[in-house]
C-alpha atoms as a PDB file:
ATOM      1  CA  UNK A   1      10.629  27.521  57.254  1.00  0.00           C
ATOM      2  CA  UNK A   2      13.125  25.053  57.573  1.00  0.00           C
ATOM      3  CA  UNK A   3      12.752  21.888  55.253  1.00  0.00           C
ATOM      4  CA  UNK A   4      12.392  18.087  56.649  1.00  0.00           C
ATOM      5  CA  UNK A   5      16.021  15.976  56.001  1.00  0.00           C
ATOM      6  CA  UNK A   6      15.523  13.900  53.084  1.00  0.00           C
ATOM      7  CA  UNK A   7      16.180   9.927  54.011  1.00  0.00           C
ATOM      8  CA  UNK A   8      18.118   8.101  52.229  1.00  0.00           C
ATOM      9  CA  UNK A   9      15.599   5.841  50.324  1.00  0.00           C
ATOM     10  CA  UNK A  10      14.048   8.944  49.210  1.00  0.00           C
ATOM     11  CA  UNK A  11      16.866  10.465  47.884  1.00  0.00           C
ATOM     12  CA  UNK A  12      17.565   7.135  46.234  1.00  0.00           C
ATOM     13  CA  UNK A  13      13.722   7.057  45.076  1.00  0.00           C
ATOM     14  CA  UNK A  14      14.181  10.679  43.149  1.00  0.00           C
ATOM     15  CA  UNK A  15      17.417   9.832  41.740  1.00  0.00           C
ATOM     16  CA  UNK A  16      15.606   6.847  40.199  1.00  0.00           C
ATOM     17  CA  UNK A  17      13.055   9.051  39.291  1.00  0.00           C
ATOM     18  CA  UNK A  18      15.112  11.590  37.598  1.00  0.00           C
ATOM     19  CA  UNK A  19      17.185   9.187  35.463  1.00  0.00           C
ATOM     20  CA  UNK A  20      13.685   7.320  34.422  1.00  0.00           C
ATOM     21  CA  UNK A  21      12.375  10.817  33.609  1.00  0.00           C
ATOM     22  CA  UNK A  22      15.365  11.342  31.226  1.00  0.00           C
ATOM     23  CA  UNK A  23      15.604   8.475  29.546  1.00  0.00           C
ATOM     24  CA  UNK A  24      12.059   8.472  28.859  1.00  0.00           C
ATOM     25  CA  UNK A  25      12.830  11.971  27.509  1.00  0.00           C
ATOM     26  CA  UNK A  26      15.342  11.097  25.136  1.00  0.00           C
ATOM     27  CA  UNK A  27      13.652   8.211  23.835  1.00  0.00           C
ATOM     28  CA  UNK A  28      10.725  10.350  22.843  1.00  0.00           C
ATOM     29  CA  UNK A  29      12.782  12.910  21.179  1.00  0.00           C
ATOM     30  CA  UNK A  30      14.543  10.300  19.501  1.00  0.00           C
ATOM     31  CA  UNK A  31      11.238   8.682  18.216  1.00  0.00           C
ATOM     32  CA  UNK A  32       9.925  12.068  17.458  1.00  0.00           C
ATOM     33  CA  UNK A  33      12.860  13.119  14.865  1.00  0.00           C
ATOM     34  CA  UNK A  34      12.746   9.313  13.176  1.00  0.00           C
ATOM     35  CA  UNK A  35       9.149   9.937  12.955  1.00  0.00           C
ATOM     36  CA  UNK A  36      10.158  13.383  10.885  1.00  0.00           C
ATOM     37  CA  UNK A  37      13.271  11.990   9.510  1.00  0.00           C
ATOM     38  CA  UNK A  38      11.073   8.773   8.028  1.00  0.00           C
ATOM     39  CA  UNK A  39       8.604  11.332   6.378  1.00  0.00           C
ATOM     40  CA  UNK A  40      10.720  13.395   5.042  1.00  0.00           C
ATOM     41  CA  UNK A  41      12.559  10.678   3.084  1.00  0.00           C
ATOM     42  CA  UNK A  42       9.215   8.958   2.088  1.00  0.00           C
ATOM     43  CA  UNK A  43       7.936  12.982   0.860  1.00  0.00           C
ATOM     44  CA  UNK A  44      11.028  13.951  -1.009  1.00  0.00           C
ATOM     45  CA  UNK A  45      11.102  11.564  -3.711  1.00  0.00           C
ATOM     46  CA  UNK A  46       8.528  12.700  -5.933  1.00  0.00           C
ATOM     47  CA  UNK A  47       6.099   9.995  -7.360  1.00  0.00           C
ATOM     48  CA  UNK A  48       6.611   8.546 -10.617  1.00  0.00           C
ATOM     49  CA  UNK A  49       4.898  10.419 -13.964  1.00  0.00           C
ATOM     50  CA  UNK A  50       1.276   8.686 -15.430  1.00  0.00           C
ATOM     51  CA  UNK A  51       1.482   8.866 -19.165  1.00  0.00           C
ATOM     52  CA  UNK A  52      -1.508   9.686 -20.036  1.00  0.00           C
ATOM     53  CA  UNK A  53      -3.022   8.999 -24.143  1.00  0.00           C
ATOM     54  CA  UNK A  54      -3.328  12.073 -25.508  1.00  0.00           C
ATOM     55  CA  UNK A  55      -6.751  11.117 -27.345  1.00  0.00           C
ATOM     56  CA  UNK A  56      -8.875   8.298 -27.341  1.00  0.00           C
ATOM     57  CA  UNK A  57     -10.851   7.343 -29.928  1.00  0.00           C
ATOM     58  CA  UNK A  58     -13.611   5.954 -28.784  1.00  0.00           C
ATOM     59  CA  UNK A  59     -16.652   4.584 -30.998  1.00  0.00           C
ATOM     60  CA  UNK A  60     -19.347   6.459 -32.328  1.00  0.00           C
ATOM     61  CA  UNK A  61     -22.155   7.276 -29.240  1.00  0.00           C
ATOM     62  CA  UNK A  62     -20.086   5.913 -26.485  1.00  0.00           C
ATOM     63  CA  UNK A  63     -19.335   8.557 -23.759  1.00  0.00           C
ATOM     64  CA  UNK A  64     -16.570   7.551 -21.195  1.00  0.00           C
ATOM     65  CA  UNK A  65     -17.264   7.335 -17.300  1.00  0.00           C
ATOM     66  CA  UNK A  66     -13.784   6.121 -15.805  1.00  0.00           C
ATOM     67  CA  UNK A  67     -10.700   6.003 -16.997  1.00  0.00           C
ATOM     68  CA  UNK A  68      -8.084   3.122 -15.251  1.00  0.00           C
ATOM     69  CA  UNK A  69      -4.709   2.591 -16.303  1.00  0.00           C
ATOM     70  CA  UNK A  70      -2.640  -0.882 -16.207  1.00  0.00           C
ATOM     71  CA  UNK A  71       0.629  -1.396 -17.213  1.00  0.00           C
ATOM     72  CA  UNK A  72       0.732  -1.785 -20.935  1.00  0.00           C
ATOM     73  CA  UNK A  73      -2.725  -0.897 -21.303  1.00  0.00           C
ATOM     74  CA  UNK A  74      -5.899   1.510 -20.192  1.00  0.00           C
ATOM     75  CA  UNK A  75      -9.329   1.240 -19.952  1.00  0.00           C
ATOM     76  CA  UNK A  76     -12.659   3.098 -20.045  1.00  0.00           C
ATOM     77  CA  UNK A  77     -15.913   2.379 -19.273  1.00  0.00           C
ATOM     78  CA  UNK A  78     -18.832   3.589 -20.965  1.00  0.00           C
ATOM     79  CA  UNK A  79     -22.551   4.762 -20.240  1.00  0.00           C
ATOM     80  CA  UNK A  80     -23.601   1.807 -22.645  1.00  0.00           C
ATOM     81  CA  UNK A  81     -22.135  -0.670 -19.602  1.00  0.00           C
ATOM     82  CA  UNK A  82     -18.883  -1.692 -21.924  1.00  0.00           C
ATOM     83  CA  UNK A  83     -15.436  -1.652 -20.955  1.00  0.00           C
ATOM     84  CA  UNK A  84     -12.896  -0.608 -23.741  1.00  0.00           C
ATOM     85  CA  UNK A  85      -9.275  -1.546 -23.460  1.00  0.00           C
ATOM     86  CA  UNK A  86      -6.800  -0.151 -25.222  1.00  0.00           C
ATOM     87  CA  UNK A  87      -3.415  -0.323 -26.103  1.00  0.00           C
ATOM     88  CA  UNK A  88      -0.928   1.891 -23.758  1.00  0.00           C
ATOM     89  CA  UNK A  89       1.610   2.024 -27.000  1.00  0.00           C
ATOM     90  CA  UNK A  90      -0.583   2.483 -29.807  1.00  0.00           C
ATOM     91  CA  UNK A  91      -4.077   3.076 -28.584  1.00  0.00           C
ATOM     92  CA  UNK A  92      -5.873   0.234 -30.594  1.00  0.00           C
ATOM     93  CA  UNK A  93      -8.908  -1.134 -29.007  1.00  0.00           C
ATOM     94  CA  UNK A  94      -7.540  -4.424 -27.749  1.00  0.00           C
ATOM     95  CA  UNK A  95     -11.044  -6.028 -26.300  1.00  0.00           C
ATOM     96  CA  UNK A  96     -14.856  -5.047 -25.720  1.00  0.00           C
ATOM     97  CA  UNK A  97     -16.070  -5.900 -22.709  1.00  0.00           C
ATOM     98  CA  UNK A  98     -19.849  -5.689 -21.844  1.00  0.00           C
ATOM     99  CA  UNK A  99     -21.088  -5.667 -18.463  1.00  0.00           C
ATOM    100  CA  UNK A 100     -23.998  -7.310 -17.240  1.00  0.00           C
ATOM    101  CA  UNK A 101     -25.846  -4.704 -15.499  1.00  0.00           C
ATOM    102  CA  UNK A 102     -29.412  -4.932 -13.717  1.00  0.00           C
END
């Protein structure tokens, strides 16, 4: 079979379409490795260590729910609705805090 001439302002038509095609190409590979690049960077550094108390001494009957941890200080709530919060450095009790519950 012999194939139809091409006119000109198709030929110009697929060369548009061919250059749009790899530009659009390149752009996506390009996002695609900044995408990888940006994770890798933000997955390599690893995060920084929570010093944790070793033991907490907490008062007599009191049995700890949650543990938080603030900068100089931690904190853990109880099953008799109190917070206690300690000292990070020493691991004094620093302040009693009851909560209102029901």
């Amino acid at each position: 079979m012999d194939e139809a001439p091409i006119s000109e302002a198709e030929a110009r038509n697929l060369r548009f379409l061919r250059i749009l095609v790899t530009v659009l190409a390149v752009t996506m590979i390009f996002g695609l490795l900044t995408l990888v690049g940006l994770l890798v960077i933000r997955f390599s550094t690893a995060p920084a260590r929570l010093e944790l108390p070793a033991t907490i001494a907490l008062p007599e009957g009191a049995r700890p729910l949650a543990f938080t941890r603030g900068g100089d200080w931690f904190a853990v709530v109880t099953d008799g609705d109190e917070i206690l919060i300690f000292d990070a450095a020493s691991g004094e009790l620093r302040q009693r805090v009851q909560v209102n519950g029901k």
